[in-house]
Protein backbone atom coordinates (compact mmCIF):
# COMPACT_ATOMS: atom_id res chain seq x y z
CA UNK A 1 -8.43 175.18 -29.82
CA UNK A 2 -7.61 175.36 -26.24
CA UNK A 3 -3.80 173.55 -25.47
CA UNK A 4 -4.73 170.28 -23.78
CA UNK A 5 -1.69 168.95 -21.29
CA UNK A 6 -2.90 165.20 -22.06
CA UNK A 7 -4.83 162.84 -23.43
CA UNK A 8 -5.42 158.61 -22.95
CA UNK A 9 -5.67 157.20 -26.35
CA UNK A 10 -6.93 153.26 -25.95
CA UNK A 11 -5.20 151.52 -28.97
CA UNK A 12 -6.90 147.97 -29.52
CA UNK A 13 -5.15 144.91 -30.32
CA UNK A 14 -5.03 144.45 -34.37
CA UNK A 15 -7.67 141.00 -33.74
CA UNK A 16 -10.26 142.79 -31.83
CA UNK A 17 -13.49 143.41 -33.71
CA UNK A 18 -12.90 146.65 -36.31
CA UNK A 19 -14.41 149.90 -36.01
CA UNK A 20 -13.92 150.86 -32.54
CA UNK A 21 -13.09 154.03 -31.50
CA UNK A 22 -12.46 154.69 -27.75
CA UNK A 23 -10.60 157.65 -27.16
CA UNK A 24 -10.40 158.63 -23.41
CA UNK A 25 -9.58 162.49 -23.01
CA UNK A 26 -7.82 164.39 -19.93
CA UNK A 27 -9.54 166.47 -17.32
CA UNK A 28 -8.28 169.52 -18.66
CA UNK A 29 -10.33 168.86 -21.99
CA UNK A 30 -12.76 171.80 -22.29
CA UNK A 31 -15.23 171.60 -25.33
CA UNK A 32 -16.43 170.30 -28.67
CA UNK A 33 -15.20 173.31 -30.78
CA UNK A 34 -16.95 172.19 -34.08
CA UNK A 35 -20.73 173.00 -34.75
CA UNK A 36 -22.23 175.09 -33.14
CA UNK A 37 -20.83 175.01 -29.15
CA UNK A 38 -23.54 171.90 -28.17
CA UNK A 39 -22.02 169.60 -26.08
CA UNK A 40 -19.58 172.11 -24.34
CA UNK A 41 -18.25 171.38 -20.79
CA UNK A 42 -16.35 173.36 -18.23
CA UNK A 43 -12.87 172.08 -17.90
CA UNK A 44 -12.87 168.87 -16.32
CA UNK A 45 -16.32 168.18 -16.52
CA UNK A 46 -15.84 165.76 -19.75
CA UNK A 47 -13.36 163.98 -17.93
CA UNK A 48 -15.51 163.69 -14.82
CA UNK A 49 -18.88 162.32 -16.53
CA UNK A 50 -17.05 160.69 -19.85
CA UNK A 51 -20.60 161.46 -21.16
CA UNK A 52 -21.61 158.27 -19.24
CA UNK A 53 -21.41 156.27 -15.69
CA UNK A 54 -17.94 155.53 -14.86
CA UNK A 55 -13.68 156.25 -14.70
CA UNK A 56 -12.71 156.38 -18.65
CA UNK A 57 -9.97 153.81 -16.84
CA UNK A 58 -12.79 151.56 -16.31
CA UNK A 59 -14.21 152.25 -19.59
CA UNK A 60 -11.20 151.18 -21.02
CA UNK A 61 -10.69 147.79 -20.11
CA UNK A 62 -11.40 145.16 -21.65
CA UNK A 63 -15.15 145.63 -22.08
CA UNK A 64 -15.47 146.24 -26.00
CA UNK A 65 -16.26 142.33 -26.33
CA UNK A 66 -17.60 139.88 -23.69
CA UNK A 67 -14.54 138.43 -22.57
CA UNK A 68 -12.08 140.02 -25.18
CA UNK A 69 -8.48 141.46 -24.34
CA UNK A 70 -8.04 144.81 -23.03
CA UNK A 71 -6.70 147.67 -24.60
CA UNK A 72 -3.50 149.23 -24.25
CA UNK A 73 -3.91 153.16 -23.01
CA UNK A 74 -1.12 155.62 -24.10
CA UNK A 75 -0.72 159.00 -21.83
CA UNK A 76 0.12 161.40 -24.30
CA UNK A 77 0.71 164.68 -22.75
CA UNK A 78 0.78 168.56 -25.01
CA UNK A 79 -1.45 167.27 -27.51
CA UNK A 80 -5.47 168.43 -28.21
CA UNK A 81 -7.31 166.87 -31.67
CA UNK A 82 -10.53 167.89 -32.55
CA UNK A 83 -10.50 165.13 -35.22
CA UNK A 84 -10.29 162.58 -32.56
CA UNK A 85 -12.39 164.35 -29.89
CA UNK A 86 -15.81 165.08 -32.04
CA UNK A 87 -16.29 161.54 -32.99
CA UNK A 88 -15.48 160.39 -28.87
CA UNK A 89 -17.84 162.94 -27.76
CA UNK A 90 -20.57 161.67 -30.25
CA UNK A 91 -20.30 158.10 -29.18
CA UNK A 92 -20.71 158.63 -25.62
CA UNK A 93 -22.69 161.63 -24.98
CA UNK A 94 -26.48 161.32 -23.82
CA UNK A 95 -29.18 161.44 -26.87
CA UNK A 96 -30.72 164.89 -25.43
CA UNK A 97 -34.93 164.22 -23.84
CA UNK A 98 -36.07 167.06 -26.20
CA UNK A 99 -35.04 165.21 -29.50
CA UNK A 100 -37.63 162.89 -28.79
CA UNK A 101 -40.59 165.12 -27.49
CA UNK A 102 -41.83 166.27 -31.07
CA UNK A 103 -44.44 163.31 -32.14
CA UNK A 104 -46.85 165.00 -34.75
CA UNK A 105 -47.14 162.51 -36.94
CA UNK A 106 -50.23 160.76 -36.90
CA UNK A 107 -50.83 157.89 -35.64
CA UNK A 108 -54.13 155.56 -36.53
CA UNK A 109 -55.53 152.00 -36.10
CA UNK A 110 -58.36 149.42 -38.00
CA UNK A 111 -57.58 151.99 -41.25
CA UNK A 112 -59.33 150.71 -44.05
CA UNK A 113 -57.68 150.57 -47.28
CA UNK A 114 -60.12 153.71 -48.81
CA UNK A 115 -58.87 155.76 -46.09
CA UNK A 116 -55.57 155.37 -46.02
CA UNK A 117 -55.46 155.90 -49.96
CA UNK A 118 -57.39 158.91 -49.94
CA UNK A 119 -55.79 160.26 -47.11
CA UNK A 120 -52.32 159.16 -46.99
CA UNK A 121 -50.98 157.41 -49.90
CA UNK A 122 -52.45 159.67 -53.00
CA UNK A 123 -51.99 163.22 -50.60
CA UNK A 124 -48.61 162.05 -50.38
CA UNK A 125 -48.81 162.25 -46.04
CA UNK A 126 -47.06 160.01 -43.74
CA UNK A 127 -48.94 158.30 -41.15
CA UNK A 128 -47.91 155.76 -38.32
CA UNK A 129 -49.88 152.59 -38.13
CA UNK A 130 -49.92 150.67 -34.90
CA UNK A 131 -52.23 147.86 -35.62
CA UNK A 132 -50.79 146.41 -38.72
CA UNK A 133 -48.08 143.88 -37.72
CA UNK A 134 -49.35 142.82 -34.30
CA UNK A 135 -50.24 138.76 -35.66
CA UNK A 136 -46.56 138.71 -37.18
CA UNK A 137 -44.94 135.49 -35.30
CA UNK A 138 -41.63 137.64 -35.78
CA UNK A 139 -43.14 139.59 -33.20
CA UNK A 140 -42.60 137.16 -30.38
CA UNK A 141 -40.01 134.58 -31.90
CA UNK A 142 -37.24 136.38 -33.02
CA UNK A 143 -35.26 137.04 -30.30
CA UNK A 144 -31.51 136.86 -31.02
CA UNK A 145 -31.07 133.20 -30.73
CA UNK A 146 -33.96 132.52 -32.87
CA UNK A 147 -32.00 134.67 -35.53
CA UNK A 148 -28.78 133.07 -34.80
CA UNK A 149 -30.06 129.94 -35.98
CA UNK A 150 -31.50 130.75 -38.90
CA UNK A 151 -28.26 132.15 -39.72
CA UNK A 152 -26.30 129.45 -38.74
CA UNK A 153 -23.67 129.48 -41.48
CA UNK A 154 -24.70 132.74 -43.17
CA UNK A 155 -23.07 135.89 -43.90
CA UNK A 156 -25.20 138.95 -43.40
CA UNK A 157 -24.48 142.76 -44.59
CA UNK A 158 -23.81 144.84 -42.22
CA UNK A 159 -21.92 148.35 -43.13
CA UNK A 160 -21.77 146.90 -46.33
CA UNK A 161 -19.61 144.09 -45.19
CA UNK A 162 -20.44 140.16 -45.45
CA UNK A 163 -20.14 138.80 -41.76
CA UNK A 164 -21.35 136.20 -39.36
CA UNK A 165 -24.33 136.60 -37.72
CA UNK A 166 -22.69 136.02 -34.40
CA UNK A 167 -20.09 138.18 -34.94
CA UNK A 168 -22.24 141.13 -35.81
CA UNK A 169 -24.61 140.42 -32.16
CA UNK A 170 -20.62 140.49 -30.26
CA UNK A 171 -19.91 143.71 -32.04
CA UNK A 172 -23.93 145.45 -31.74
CA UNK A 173 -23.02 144.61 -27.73
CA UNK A 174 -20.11 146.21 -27.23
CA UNK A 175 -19.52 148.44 -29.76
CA UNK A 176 -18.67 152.54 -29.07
CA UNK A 177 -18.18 154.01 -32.21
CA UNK A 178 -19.75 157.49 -33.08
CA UNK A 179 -21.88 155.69 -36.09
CA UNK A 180 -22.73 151.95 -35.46
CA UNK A 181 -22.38 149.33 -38.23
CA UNK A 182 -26.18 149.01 -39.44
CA UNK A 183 -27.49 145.43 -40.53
CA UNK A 184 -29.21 146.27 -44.17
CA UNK A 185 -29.31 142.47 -45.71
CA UNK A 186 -31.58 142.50 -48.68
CA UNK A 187 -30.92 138.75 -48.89
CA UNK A 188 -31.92 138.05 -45.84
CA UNK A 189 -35.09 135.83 -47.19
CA UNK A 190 -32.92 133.89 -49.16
CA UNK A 191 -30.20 133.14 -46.58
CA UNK A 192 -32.56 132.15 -44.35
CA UNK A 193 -35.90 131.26 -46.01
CA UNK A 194 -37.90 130.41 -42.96
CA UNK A 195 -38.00 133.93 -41.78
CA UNK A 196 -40.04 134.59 -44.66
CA UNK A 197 -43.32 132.68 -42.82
CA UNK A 198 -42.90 134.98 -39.67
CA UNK A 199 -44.12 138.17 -41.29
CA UNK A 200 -46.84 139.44 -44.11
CA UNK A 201 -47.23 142.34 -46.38
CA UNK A 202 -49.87 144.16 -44.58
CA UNK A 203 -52.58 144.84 -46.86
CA UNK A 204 -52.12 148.40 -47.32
CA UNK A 205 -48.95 147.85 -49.45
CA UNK A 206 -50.41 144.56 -51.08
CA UNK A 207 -49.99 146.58 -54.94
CA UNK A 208 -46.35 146.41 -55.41
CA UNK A 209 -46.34 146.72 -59.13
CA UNK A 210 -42.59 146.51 -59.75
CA UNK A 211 -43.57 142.29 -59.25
CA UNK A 212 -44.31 142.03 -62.71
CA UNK A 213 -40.98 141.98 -63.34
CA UNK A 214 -40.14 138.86 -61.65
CA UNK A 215 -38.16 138.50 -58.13
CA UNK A 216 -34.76 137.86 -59.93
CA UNK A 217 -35.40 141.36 -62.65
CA UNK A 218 -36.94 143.82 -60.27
CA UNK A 219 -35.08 146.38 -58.35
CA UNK A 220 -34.39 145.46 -54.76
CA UNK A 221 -37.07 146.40 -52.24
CA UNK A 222 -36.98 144.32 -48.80
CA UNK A 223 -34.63 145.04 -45.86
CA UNK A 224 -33.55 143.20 -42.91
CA UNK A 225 -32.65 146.16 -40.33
CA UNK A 226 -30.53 145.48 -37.24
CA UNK A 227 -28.62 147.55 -35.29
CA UNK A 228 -27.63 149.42 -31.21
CA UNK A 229 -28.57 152.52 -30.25
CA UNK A 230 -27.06 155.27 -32.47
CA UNK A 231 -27.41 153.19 -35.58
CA UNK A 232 -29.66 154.14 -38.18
CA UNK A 233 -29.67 155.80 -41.66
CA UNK A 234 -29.19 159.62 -42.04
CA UNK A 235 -31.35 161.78 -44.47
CA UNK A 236 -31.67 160.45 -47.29
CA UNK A 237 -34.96 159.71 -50.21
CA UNK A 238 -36.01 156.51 -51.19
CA UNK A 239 -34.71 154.98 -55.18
CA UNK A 240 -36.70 155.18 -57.94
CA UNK A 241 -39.36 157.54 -56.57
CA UNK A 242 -41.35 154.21 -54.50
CA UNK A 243 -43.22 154.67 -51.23
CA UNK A 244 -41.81 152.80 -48.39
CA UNK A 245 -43.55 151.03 -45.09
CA UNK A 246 -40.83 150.28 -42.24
CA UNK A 247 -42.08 147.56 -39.76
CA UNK A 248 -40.49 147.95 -35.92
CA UNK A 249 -40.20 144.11 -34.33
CA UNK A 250 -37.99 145.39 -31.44
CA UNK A 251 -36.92 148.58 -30.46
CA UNK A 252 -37.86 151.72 -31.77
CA UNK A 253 -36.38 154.32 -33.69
CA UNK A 254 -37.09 158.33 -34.13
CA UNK A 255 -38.04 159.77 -37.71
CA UNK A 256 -37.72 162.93 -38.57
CA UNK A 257 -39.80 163.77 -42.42
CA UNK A 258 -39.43 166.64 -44.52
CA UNK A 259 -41.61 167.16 -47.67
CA UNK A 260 -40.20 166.59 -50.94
CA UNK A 261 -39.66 170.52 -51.73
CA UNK A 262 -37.92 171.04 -48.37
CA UNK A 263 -33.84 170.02 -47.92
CA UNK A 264 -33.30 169.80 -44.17
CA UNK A 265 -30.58 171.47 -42.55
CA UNK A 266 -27.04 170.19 -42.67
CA UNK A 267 -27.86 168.15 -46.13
CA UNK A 268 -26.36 169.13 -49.25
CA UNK A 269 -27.55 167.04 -52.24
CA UNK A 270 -26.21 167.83 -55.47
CA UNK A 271 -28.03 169.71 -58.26
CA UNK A 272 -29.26 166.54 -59.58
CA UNK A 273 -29.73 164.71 -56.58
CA UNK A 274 -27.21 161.86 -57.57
CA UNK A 275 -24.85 162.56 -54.65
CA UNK A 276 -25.98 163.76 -50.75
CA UNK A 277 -23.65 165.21 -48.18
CA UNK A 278 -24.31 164.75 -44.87
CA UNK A 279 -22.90 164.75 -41.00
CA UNK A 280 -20.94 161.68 -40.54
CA UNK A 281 -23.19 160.35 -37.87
CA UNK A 282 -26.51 160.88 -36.83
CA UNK A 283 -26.53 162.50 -33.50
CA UNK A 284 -23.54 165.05 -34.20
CA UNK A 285 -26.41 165.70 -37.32
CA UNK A 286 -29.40 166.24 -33.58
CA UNK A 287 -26.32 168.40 -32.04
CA UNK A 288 -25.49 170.74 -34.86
CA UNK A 289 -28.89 170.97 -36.74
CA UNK A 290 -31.88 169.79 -34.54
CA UNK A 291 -32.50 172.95 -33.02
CA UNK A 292 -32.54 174.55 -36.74
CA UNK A 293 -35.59 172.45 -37.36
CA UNK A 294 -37.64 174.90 -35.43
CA UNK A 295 -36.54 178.14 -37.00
CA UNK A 296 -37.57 177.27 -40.62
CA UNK A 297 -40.40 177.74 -42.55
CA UNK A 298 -41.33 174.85 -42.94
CA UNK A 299 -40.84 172.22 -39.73
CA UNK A 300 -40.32 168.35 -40.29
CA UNK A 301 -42.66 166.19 -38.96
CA UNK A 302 -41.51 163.90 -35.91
CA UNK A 303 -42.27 160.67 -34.24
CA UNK A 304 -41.36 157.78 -32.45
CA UNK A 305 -42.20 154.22 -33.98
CA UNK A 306 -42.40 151.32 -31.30
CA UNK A 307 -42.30 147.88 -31.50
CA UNK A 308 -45.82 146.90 -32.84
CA UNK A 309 -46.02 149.85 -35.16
CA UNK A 310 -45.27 150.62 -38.67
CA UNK A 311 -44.52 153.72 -40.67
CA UNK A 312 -45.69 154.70 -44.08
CA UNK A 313 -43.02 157.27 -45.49
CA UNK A 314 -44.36 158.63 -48.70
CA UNK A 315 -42.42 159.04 -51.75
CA UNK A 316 -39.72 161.88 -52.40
CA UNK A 317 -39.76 162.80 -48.55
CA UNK A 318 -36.48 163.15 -47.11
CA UNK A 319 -36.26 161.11 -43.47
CA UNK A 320 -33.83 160.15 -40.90
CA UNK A 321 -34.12 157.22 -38.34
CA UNK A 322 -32.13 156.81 -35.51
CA UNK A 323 -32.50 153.54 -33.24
CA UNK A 324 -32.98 154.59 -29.76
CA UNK A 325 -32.34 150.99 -28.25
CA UNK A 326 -31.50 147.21 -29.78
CA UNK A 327 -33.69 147.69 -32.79
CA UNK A 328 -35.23 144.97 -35.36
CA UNK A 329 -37.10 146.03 -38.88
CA UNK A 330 -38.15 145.25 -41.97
CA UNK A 331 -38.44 147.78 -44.32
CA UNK A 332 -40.15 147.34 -47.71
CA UNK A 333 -40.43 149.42 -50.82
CA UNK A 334 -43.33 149.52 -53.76
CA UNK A 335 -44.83 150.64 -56.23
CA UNK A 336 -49.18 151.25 -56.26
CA UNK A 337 -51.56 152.32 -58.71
CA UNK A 338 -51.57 155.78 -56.94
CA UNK A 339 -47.82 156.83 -57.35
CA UNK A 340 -47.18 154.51 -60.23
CA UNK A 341 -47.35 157.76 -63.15
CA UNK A 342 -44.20 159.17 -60.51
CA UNK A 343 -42.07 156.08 -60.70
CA UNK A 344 -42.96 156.04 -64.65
CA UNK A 345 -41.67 159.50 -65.00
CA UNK A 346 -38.81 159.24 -62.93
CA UNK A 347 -37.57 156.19 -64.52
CA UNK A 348 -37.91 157.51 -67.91
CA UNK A 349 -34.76 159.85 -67.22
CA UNK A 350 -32.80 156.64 -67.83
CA UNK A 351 -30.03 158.28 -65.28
CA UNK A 352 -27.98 155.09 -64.36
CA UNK A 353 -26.62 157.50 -61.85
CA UNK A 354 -30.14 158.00 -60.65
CA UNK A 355 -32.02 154.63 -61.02
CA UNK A 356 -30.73 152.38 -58.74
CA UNK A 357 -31.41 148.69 -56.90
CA UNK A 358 -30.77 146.86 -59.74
CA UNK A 359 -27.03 146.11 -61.69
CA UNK A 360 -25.74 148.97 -63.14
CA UNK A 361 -25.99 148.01 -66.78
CA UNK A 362 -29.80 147.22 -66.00
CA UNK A 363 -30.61 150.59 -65.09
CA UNK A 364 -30.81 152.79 -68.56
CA UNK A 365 -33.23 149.82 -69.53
CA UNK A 366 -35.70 149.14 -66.58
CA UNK A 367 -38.21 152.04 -68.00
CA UNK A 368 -38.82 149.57 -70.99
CA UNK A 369 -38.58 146.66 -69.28
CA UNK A 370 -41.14 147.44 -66.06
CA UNK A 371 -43.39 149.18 -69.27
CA UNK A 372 -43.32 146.17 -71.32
CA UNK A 373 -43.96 144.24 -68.14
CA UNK A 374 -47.04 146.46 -67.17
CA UNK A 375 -48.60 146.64 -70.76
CA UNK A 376 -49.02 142.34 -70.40
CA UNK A 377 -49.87 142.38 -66.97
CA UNK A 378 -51.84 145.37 -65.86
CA UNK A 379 -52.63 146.85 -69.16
CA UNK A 380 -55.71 148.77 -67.91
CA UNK A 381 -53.12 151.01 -65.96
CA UNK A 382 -50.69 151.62 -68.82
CA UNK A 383 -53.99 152.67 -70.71
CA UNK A 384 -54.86 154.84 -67.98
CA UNK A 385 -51.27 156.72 -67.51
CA UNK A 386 -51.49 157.63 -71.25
CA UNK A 387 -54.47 158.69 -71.20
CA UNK A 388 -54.04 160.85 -68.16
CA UNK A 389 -50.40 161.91 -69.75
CA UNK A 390 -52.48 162.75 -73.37
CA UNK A 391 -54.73 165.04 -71.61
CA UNK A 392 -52.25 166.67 -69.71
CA UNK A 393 -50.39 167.41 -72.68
CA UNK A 394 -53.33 169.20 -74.53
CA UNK A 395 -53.75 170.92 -71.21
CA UNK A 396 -50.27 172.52 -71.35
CA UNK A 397 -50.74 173.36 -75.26
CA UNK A 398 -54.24 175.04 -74.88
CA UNK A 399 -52.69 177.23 -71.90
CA UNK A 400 -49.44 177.77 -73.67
CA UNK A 401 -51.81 179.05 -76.80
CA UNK A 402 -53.93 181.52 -74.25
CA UNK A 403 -50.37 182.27 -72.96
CA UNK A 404 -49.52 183.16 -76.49
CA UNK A 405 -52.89 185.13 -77.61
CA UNK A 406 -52.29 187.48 -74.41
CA UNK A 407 -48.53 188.67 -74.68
CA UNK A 408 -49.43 189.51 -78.42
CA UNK A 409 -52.50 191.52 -77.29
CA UNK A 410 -50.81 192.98 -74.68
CA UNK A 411 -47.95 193.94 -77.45
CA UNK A 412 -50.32 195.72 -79.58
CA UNK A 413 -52.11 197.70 -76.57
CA UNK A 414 -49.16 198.97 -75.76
CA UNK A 415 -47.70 199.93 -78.79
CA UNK A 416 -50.66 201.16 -80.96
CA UNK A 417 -50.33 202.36 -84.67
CA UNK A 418 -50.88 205.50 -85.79
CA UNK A 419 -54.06 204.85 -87.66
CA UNK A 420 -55.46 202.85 -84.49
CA UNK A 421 -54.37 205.65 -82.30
CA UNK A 422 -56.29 208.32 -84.57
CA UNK A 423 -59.98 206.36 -84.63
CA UNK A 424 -59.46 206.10 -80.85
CA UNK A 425 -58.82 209.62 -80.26
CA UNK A 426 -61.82 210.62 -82.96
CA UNK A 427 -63.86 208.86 -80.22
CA UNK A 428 -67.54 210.02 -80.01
CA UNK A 429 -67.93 213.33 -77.91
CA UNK A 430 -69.66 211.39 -75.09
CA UNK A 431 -66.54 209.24 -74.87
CA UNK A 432 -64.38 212.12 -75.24
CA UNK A 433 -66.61 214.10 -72.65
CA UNK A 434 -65.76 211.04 -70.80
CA UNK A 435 -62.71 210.50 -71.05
CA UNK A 436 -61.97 214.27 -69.89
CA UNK A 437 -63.74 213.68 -67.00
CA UNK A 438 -62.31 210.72 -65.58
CA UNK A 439 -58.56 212.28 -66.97
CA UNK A 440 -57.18 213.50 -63.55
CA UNK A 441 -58.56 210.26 -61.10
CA UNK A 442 -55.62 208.19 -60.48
CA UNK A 443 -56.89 204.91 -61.87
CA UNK A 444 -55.79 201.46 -63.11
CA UNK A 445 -57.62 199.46 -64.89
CA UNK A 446 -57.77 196.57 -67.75
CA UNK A 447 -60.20 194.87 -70.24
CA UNK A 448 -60.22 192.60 -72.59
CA UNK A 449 -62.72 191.11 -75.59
CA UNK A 450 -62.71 188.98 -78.57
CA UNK A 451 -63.42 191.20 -81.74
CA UNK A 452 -65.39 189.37 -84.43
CA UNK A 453 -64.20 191.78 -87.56
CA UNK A 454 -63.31 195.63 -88.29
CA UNK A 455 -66.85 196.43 -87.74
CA UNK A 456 -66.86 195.11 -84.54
CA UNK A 457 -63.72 196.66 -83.49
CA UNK A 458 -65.07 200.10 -83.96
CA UNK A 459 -67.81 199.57 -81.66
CA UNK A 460 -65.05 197.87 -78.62
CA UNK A 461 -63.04 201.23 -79.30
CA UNK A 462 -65.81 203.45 -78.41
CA UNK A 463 -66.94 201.70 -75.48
CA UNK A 464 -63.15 201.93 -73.97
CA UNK A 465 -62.87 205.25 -74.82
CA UNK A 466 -65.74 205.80 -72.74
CA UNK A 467 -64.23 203.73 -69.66
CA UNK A 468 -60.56 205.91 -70.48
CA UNK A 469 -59.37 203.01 -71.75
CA UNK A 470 -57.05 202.41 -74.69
CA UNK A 471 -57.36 199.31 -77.10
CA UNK A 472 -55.70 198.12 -79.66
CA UNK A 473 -58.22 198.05 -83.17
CA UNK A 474 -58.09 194.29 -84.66
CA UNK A 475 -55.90 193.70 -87.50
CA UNK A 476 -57.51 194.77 -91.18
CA UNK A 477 -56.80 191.38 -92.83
CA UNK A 478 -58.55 189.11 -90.05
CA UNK A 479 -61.56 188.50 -89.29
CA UNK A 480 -61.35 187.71 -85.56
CA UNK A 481 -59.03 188.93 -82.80
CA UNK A 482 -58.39 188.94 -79.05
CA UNK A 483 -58.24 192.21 -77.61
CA UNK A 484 -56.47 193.28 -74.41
CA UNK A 485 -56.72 197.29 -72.83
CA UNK A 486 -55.37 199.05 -70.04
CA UNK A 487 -55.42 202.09 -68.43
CA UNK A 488 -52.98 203.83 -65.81
């Protein structure tokens, strides 16, 4: 890169709430030199805006927690760090208008539950549904203090770190880092029970199968989600091959969807899908990949859940949410009738790697256990899976069979013996006459027949010769045989 002649560098006192990162760069800084050139600025520009309203003195001081102590800012002069510069630049810079124009996702009210299983949940399609949470007394009561108090005294998750409550609000308030710590607290029902009453399972994910294994033995599936603007989750697919509904209380938050077959740009899972790489945050993931979103065959789909609304993201779709404000959520994950045979065959890998949400020397075992579960509870729908996985089986054996019968045909058609080649070419003289005629046409052609003896075969000879076709005569010591003929 460019030689910088200085930098500010705000180091915070070691009591100050972790994971800020405020780096304040000279005037003479020039551009991000990573990606692919977004977010490049003439020299002095950067300095000028800081990517936001104000000096980067002002910035600075003091303002990382209400009332907190003010950083100490080092002049460092001859030195240039990309290292420290991309994750600055990310943290401050404006989330660009045309990341959020895209909405095709569709969006639908007073669904019944027919429609959205025959056009959503079994197809597999995500849809956004506006209507569903609107009596939820979350909707109006919880407000921060409301959640403060029902709290009181709790840890909650956030980062995958145990905190308090009100420390997490003091950090969500202040905070500048490139990536936000994100509230995830599966336990948040049982820290704080009476949030519990405030919200419902809308109907349309009432099935969640993975019950019958008892709220202490199933996988985890319910979310508390808190977090600023910038926080969110990057591309990623949901465990154990479940369908998930995500709830927006306050806030909102841009998806972006791609279809199970489709890895979006900038992701690298490995070959078994056990480990993802991804951008380190979420918008240098919109500066470095958005725009390649457009060029591919196939595009993600896009939209922007408000409070009110609810998404249904379908299983095995990879999706991305980014909060564009102070967002609440609750985020849920199940299992239905309709993608039930999925989950089944997904879980019967018995991949501890793979299987996940429950401890790890519970995972090789759930496929028995949620089974064992199912055949006492819901035994109609075990019956149904096996029957559905018995006839799929004799499916696949009467086309591998067909499969079979043709590349042996084709084998002999190809490669006749000399006794089948002789009785075609003694043909009758109106094939032969035929055969002559037709001798010069460029022509391709093909049939096939089942021969019911040696008889038989005679007759399906002459008839090809006739057409200037060559088939193979059925085997001597059979009585019935599949033939296959081409011509060129």
């Amino acid at each position: 890169g460019d030689s910088h002649t200085a930098t500010d560098i705000a180091v915070m006192p070691a009591h100050t709430t972790p994971n800020h990162k405020d780096l304040q760069t000279s005037d003479s800084l020039a551009e991000v030199p990573r990606g692919k050139g977004k977010g490049k600025k003439k020299a002095g520009e950067a300095a000028a805006t800081g990517g936001r309203k104000g000096s980067r003195k002002q910035e600075a001081a003091g303002q990382l927690q209400p009332g907190g102590p003010s950083p100490a800012v080092l002049r460092v002069r001859g030195f240039y760090s990309d290292l420290l510069y991309q994750p600055w630049f990310c943290a401050t810079v404006d989330l660009d208008p045309s990341w959020l124009e895209v909405d095709n996702v569709e969006r639908r009210s007073k669904l019944s539950m027919k429609d959205f299983i025959e056009q959503y949940e079994r197809p597999n399609r995500p849809v956004v549904i506006t209507d569903a949470t609107k009596k939820w007394p979350a909707m109006k009561k919880w407000s921060n203090e409301y959640l403060s108090a029902a709290f009181e005294g709790q840890d909650i998750i956030a980062g995958n770190y145990p905190m308090p409550f009100s420390t997490y609000l003091s950090y969500s308030s202040s905070t500048r880092d490139e990536l936000p710590l994100y509230l995830f607290d599966k336990g948040f029902c049982r820290r704080a029970p009476q949030l519990q009453e405030d919200f419902s399972v809308p109907p349309y994910f009432s099935e969640d199968l993975f019950s019958v294994l008892g709220e202490d033995s199933r996988p985890d599936y319910r979310w508390l989600i808190m977090g600023p603007q910038r926080s969110g989750s990057s591309f990623h697919v949901d465990p154990n091959a479940t369908s998930a509904w995500n709830a927006v209380i306050r806030g909102s938050k841009k998806w972006i969807l791609y279809p199970p077959h489709v890895v979006p740009p900038g992701v690298h899972p490995s070959a078994d899908g056990a480990d993802v790489a991804t951008p380190l945050s979420l918008v240098e993931w919109f500066l470095n990949f958005y725009e390649e979103t457009k060029e591919g065959k196939v595009r993600p789909v896009e939209c922007i859940v408000r409070e009110g609304e609810l998404i249904f993201v379908p299983r095995g779709w990879w999706h991305l949410a980014i909060n564009l404000e102070d967002s609440v959520a609750i985020t849920q994950n199940y299992v239905s009738s309709a993608t039930l045979p999925h989950v089944l065959s997904f879980l019967r890998s018995k991949r501890s790697d793979l299987v996940s949400g429950c401890a790890h020397q519970d995972r090789c075992s759930l496929y028995e256990r949620f089974l064992a579960a199912l055949r006492e509870q819901r035994p109609a729908l075990v019956e149904e899976w096996e029957a559905a996985r018995a006839e799929k089986r004799r499916k696949v054996e009467a086309d591998n069979r067909l499969a079979a019968m043709f590349k042996a045909s084709a084998h002999h058609a190809t490669a006749p013996a000399p006794a089948q080649a002789a009785s075609v070419e003694k043909g009758s003289a109106a094939a032969a006459a035929a055969t002559t005629s037709t001798a010069g046409a460029p022509a391709v052609g093909f049939s096939f027949g089942f021969v019911a003896g040696k008889g038989s075969a005679g007759g399906s000879q002459a008839d090809a010769g006739a057409a200037g076709e060559h088939v193979a005569d059925a085997p001597s010591n059979t009585s019935a045989s599949f033939a296959f003929g081409f011509r060129v």
